[in-house]
N, C-alpha and C. Protein backbone atom coordinates (compact mmCIF):
# COMPACT_ATOMS: atom_id res chain seq x y z
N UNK A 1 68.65 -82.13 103.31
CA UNK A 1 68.53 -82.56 101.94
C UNK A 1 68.32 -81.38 100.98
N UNK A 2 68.17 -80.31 101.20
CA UNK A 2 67.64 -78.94 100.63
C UNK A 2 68.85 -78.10 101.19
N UNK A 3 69.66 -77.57 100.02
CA UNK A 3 71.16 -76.71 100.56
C UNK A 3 70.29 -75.19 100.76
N UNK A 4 71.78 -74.50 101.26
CA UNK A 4 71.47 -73.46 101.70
C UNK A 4 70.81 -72.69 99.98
N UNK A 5 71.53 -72.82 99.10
CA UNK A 5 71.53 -72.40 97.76
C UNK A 5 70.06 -72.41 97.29
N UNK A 6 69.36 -73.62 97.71
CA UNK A 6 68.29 -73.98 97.42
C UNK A 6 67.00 -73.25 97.62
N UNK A 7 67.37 -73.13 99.44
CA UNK A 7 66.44 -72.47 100.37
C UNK A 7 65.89 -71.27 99.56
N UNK A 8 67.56 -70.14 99.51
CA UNK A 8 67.35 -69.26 99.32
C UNK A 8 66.75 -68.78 97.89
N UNK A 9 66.77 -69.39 97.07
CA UNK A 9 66.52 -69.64 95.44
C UNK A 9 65.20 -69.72 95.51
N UNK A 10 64.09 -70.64 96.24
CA UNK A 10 62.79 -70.51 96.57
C UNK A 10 62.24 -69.60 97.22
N UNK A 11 62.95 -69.13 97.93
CA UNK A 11 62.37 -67.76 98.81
C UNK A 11 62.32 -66.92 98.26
N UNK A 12 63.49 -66.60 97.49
CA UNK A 12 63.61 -65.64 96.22
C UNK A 12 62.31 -65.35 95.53
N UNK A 13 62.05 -66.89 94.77
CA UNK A 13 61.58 -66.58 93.73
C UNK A 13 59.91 -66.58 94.60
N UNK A 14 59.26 -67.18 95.46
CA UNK A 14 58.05 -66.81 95.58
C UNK A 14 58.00 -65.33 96.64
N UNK A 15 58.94 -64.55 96.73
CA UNK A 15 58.81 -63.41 97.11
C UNK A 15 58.86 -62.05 95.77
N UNK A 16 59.46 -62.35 94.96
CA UNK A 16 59.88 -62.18 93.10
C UNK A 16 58.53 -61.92 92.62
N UNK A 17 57.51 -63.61 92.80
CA UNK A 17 56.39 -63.48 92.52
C UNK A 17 55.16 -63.28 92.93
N UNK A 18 55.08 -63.10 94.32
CA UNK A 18 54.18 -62.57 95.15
C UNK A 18 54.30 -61.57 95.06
N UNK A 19 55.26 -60.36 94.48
CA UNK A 19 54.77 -58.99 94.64
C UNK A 19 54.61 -58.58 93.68
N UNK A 20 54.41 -59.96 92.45
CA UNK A 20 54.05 -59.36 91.03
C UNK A 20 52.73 -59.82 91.04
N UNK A 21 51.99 -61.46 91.64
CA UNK A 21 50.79 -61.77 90.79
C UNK A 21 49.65 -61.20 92.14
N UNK A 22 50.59 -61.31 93.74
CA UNK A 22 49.33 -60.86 94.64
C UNK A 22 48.70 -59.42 94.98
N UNK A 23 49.72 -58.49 93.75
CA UNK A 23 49.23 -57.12 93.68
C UNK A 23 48.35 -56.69 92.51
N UNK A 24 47.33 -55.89 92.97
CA UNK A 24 46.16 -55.92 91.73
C UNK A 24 46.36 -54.56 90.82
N UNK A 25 47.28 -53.75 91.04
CA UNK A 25 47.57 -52.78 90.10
C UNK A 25 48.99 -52.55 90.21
N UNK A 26 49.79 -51.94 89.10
CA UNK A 26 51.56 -52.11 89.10
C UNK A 26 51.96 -51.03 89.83
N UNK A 27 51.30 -50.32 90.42
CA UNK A 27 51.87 -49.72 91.15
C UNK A 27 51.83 -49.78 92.82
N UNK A 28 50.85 -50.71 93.11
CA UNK A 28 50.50 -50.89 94.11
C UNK A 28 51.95 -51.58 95.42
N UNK A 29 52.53 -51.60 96.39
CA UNK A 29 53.53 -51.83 97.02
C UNK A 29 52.99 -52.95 98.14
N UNK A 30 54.32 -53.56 97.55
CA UNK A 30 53.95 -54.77 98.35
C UNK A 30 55.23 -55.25 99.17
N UNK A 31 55.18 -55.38 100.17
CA UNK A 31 56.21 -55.77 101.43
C UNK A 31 56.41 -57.33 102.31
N UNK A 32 57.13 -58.10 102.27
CA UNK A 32 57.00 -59.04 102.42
C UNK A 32 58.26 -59.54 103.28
N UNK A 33 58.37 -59.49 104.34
CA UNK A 33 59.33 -59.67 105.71
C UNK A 33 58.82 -61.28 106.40
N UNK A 34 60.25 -61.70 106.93
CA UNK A 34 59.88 -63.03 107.77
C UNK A 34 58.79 -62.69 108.82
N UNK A 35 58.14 -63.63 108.69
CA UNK A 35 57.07 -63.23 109.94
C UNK A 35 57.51 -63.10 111.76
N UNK A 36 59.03 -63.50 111.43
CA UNK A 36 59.35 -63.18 112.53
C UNK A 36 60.38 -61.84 113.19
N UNK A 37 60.05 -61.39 112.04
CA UNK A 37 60.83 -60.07 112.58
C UNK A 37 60.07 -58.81 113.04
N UNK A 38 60.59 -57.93 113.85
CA UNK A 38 60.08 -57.28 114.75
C UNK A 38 58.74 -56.31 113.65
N UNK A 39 57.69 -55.95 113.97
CA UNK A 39 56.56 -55.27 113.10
C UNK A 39 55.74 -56.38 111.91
N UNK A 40 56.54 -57.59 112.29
CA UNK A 40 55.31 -58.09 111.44
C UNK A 40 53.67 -58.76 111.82
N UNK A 41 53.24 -58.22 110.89
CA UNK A 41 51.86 -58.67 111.48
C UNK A 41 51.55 -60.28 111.62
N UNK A 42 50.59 -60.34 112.62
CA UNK A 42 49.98 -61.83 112.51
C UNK A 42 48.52 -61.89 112.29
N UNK A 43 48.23 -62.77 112.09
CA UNK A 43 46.93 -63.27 111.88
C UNK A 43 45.88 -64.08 112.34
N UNK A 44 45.54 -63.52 113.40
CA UNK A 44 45.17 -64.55 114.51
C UNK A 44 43.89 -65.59 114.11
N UNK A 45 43.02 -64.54 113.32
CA UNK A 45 41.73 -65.50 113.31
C UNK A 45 41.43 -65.66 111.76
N UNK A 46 43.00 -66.28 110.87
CA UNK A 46 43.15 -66.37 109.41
C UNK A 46 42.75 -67.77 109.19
N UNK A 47 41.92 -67.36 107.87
CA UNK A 47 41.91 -69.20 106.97
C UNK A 47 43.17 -68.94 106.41
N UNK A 48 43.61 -70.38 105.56
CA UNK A 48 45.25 -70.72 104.82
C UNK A 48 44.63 -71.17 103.30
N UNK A 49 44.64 -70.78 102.20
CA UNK A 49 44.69 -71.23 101.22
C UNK A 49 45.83 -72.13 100.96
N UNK A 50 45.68 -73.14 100.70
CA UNK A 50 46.40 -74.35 101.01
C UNK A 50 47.19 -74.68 99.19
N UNK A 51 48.07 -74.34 98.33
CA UNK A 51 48.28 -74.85 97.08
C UNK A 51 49.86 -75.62 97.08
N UNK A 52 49.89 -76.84 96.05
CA UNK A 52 50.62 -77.75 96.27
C UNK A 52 51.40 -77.52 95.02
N UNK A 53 52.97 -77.93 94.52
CA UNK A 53 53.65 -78.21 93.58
C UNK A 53 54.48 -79.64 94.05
N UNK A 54 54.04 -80.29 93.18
CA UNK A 54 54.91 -81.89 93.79
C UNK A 54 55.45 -81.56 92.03
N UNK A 55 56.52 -83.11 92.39
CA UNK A 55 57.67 -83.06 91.77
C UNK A 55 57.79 -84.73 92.11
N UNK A 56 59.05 -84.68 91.01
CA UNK A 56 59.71 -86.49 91.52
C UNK A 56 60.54 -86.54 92.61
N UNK A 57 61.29 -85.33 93.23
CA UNK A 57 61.74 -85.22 94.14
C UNK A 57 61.61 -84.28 95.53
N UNK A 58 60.30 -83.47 95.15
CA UNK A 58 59.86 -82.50 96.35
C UNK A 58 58.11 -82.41 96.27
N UNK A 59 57.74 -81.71 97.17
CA UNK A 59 56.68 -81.12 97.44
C UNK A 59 56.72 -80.15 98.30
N UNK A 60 55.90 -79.02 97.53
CA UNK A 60 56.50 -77.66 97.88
C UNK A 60 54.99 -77.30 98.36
N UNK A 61 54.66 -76.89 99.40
CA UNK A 61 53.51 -76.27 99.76
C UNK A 61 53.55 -75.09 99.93
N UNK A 62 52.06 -73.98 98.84
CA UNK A 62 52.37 -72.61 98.86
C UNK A 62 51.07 -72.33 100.11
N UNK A 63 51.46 -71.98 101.23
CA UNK A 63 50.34 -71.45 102.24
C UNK A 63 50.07 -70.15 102.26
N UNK A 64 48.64 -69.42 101.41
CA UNK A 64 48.52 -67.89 101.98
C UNK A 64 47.40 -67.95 102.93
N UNK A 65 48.14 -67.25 103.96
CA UNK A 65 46.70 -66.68 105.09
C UNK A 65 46.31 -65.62 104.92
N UNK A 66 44.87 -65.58 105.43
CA UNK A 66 43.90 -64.34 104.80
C UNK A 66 42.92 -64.49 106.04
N UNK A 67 42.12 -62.86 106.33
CA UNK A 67 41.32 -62.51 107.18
C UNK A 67 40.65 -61.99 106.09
N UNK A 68 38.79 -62.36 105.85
CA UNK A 68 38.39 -61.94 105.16
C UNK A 68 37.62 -60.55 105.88
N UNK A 69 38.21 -59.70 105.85
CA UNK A 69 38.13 -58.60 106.19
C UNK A 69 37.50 -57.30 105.46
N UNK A 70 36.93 -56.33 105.66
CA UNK A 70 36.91 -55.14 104.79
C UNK A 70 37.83 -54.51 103.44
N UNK A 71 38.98 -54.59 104.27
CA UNK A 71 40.14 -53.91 103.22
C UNK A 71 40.38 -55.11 102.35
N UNK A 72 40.23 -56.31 103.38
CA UNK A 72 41.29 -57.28 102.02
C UNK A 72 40.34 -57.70 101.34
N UNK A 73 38.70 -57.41 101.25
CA UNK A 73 37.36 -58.27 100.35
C UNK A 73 37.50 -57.03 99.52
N UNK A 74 37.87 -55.67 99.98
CA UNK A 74 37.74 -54.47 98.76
C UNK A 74 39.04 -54.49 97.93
N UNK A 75 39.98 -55.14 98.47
CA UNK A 75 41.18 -55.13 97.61
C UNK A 75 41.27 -56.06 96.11
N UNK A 76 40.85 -57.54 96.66
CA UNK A 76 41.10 -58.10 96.03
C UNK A 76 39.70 -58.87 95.43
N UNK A 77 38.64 -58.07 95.57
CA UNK A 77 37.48 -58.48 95.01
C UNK A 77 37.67 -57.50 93.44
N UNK A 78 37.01 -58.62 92.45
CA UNK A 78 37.45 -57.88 90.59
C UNK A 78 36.46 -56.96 91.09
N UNK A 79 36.54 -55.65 90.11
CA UNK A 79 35.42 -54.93 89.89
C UNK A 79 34.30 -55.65 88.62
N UNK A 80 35.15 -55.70 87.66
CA UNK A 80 34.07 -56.33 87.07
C UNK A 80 33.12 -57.80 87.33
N UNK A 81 33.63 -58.22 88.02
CA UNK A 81 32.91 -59.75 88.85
C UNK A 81 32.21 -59.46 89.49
N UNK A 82 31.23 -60.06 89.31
CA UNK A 82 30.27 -60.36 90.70
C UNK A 82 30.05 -61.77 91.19
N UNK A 83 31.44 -62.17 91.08
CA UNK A 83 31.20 -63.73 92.03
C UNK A 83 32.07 -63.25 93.09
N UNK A 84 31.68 -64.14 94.41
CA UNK A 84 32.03 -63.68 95.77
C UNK A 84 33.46 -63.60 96.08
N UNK A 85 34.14 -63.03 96.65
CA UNK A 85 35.43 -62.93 97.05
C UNK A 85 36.22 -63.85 97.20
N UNK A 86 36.00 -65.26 98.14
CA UNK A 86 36.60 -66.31 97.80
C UNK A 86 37.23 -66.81 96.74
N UNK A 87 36.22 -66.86 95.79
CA UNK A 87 36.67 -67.24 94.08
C UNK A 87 37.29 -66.28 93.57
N UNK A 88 37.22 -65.08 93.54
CA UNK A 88 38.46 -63.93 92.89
C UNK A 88 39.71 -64.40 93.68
N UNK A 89 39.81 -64.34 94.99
CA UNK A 89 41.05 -64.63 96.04
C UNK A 89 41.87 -65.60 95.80
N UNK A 90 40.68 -66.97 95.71
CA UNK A 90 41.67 -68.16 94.93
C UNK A 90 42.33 -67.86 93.33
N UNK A 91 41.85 -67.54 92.78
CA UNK A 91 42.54 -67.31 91.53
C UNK A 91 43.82 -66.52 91.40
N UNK A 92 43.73 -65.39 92.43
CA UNK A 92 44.61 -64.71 92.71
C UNK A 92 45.97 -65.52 93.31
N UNK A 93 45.62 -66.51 94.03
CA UNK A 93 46.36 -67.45 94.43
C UNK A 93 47.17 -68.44 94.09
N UNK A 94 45.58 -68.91 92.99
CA UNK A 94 46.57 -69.85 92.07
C UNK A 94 47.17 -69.61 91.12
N UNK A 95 46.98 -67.84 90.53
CA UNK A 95 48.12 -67.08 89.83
C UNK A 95 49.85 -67.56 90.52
N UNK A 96 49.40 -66.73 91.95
CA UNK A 96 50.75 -66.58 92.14
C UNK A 96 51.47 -68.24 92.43
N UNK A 97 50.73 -69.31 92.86
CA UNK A 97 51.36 -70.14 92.91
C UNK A 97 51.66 -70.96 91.39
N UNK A 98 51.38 -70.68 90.61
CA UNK A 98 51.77 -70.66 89.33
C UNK A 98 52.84 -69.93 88.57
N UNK A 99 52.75 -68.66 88.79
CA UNK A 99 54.06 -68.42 88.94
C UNK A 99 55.32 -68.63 89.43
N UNK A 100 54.89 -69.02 90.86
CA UNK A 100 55.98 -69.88 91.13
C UNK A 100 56.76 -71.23 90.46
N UNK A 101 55.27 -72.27 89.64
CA UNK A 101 55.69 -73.02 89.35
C UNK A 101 56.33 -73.13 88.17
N UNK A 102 56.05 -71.83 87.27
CA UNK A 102 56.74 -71.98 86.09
C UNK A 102 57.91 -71.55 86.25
N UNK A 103 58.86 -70.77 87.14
CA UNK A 103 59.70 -70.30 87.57
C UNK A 103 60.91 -71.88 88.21
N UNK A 104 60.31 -72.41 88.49
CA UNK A 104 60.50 -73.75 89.03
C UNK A 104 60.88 -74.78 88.29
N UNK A 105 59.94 -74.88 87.07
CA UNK A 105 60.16 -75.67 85.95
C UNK A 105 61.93 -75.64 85.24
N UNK A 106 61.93 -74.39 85.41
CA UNK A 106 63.31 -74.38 84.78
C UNK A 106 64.35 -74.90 85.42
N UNK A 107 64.29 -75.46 86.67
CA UNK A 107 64.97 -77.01 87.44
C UNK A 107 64.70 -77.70 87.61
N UNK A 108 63.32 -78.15 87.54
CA UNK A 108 62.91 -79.32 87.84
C UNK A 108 61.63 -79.42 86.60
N UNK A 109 62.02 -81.08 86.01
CA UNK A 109 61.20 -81.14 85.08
C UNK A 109 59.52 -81.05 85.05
N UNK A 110 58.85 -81.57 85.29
CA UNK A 110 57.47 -82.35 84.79
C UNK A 110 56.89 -82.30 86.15
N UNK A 111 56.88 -81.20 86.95
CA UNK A 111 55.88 -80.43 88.15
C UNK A 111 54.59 -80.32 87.58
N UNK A 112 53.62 -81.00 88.76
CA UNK A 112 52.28 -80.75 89.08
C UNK A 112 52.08 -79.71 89.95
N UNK A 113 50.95 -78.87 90.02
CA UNK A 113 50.11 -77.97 90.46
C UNK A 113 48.61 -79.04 91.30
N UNK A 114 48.16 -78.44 92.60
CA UNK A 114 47.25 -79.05 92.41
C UNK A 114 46.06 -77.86 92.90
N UNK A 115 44.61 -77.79 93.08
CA UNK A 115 43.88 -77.05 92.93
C UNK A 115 44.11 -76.39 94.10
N UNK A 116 43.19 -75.45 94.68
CA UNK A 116 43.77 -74.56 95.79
C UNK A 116 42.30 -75.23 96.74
N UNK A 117 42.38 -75.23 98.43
CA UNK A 117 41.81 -75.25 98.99
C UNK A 117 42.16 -74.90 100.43
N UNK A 118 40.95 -74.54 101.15
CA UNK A 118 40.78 -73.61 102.41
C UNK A 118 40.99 -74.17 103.49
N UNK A 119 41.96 -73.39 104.56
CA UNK A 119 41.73 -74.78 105.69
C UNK A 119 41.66 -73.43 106.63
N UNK A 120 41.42 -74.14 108.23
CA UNK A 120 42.19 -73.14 109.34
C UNK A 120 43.04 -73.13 109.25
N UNK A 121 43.62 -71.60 109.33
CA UNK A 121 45.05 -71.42 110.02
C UNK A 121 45.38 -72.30 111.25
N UNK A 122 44.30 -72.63 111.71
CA UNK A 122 45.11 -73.27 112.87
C UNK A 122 45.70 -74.73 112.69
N UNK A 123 45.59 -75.32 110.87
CA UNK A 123 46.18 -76.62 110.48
C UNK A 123 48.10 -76.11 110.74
N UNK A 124 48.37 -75.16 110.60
CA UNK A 124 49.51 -74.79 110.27
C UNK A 124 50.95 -75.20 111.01
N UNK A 125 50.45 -74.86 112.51
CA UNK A 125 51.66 -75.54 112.93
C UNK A 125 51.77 -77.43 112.74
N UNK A 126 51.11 -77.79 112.28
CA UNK A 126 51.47 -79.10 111.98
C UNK A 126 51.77 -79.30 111.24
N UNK A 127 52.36 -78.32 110.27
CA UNK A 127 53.46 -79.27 109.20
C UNK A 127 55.05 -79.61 109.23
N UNK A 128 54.96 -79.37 110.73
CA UNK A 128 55.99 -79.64 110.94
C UNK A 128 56.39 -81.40 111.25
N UNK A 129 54.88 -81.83 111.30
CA UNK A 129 54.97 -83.66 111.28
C UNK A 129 54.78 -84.17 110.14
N UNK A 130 55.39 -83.13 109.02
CA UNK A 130 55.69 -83.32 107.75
C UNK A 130 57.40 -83.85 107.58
N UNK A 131 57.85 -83.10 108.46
CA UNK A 131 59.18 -82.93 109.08
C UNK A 131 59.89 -82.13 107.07
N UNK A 132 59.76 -81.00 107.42
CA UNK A 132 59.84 -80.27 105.79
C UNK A 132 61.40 -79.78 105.99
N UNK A 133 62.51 -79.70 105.25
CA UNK A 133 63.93 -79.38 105.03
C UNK A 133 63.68 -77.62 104.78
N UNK A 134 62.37 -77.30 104.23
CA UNK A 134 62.04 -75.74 104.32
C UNK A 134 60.83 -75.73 105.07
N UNK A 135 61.09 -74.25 106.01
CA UNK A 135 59.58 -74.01 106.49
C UNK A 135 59.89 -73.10 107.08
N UNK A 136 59.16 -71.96 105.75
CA UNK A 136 59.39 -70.37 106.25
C UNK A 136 58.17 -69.54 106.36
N UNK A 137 57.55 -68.81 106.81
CA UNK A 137 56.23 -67.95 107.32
C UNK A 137 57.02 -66.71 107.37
N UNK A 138 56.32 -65.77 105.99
CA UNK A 138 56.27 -64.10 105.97
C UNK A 138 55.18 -63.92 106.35
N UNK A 139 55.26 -62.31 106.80
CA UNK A 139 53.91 -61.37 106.99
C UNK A 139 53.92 -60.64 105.58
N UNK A 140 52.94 -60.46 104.56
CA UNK A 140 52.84 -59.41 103.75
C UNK A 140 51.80 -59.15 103.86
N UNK A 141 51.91 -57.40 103.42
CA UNK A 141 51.74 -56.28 104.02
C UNK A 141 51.37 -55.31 101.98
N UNK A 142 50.19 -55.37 102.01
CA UNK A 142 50.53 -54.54 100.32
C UNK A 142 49.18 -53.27 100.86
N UNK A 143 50.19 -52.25 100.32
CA UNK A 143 49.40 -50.68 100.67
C UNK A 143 49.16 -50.40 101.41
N UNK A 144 50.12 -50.69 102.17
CA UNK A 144 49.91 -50.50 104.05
C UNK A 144 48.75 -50.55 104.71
N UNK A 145 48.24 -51.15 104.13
CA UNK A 145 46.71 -51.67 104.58
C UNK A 145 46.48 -53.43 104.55
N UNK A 146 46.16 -54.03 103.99
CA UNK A 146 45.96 -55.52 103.21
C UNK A 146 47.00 -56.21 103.79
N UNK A 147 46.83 -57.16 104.81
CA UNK A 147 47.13 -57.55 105.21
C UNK A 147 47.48 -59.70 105.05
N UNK A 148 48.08 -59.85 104.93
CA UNK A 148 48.25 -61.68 104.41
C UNK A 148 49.52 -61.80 105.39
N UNK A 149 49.57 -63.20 105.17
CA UNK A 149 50.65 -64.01 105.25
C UNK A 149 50.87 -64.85 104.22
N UNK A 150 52.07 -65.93 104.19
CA UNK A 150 52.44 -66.97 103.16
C UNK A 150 53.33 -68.06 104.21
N UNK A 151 53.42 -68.88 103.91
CA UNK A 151 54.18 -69.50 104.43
C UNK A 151 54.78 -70.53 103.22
N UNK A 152 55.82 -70.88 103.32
CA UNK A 152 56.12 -72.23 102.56
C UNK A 152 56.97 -73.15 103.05
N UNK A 153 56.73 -74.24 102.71
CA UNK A 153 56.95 -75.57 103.09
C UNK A 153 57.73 -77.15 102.30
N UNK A 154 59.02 -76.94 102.29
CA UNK A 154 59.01 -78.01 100.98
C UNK A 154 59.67 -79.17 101.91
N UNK A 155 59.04 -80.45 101.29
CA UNK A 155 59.34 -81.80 101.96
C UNK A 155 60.12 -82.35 100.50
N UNK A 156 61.94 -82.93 100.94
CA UNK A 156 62.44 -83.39 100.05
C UNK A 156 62.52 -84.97 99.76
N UNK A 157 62.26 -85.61 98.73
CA UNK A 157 62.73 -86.76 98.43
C UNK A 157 63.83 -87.35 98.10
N UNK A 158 64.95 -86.03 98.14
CA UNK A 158 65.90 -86.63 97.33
C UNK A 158 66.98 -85.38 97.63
N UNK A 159 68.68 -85.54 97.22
CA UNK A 159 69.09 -84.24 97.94
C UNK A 159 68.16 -82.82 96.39
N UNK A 160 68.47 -81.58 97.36
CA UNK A 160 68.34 -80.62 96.25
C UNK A 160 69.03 -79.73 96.40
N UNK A 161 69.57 -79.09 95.07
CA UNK A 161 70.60 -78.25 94.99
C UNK A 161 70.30 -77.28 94.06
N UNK A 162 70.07 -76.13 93.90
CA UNK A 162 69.67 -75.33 92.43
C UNK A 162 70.09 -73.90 93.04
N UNK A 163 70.57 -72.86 92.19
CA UNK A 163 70.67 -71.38 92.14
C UNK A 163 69.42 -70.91 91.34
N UNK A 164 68.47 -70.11 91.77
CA UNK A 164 68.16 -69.68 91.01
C UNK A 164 68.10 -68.01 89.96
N UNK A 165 68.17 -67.66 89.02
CA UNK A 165 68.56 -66.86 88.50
C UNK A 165 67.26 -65.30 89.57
N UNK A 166 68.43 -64.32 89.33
CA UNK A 166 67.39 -63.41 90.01
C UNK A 166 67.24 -62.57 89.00
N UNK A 167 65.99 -62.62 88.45
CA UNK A 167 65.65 -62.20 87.32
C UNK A 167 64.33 -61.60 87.64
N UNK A 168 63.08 -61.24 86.49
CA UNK A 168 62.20 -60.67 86.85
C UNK A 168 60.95 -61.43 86.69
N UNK A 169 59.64 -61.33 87.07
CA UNK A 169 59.19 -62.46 86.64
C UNK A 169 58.21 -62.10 85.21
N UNK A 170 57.86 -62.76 84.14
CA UNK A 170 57.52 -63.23 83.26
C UNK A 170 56.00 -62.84 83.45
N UNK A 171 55.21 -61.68 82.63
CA UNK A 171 54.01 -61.51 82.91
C UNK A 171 52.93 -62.24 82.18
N UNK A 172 52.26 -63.65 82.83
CA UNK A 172 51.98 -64.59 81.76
C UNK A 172 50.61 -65.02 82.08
N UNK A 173 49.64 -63.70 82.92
CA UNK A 173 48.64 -63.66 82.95
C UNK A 173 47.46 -64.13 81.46
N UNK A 174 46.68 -64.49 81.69
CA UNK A 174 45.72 -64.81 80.44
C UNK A 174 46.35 -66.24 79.91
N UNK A 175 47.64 -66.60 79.89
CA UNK A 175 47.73 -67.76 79.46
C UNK A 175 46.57 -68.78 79.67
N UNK A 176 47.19 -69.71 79.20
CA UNK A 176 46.52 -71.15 79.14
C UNK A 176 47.57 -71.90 79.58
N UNK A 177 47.74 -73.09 80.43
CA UNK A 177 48.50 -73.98 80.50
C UNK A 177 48.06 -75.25 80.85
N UNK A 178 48.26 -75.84 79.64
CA UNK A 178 47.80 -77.33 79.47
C UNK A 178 48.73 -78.29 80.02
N UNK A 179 47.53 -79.37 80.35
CA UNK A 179 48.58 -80.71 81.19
C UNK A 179 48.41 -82.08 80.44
């Protein structure tokens, strides 16, 4: 129900925007390979930040895995914050899955977002009794250190077909977006 056109148009774009909203300075490098190709890392003992985009005809699940680790609590902890890493991480998260969704909008109308929450990695191989038309798992890899994954997941209602433009993404941090 999800063409090839489609696939690749989503992969695109949350790889587009994962190496714009999950990097914390513009120069910082960020690498993002199928998790199944040879050198990519895994994550054995990762939680999944779990964030959702439904639609009238899909639901798109954005999965990042994370080891709360040394490098990745110094990476992506604010300096100016002093609330705990978790809460910087999610935000960071629901940046980028926001980006995704506004990127999205421009095919599909009147998409929900829903809040972000934590599971085991080890929920993961079961979304496949979702039975999803997409279901792809990268390793990323930013500063050759910091280590994540992503996975995504979209379950269709209906056929889908879209190109999406490969363009750059839209720096729309600080916004507001009302529902």
């Amino acid at each position: 129900m999800i063409s090839g056109h489609a696939k690749e148009s989503i992969e695109r774009i949350f790889i587009r925007v994962a190496k714009s909203r999950l990097t914390r300075r513009p120069d910082d490098v960020c690498e993002i390979v199928p998790a199944s190709e040879r050198g990519a890392r895994s994550l054995p003992d990762a939680n999944v930040v779990v964030l959702t985009i439904s639609g009238l005809v899909f639901r798109l699940l954005l999965i990042l895995h994370f080891e709360e680790d040394e490098r990745t609590r110094e990476y992506f902890a604010s300096e100016a914050s002093e609330r705990p890493f978790l809460e910087d991480f999610l935000e960071i998260c629901n940046l980028c899955c926001g980006g995704v969704n506004q990127e999205l909008l421009q095919y599909f109308p009147d998409l929900g977002m829903s809040t972000p929450y934590v599971l085991s990695a080890r929920c993961v191989p079961y979304l496949e009794v979702l039975k999803p038309g997409l279901l792809q798992t990268y390793s990323v890899t930013i500063n050759d250190g910091v280590a994540l994954g992503a996975t995504l997941c979209m379950c269709a209602h209906a056929p889908i077909d879209f190109v999406a433009e490969a363009g750059v993404v839209e720096d729309t941090s600080g916004e507001l977006e009302l529902f």
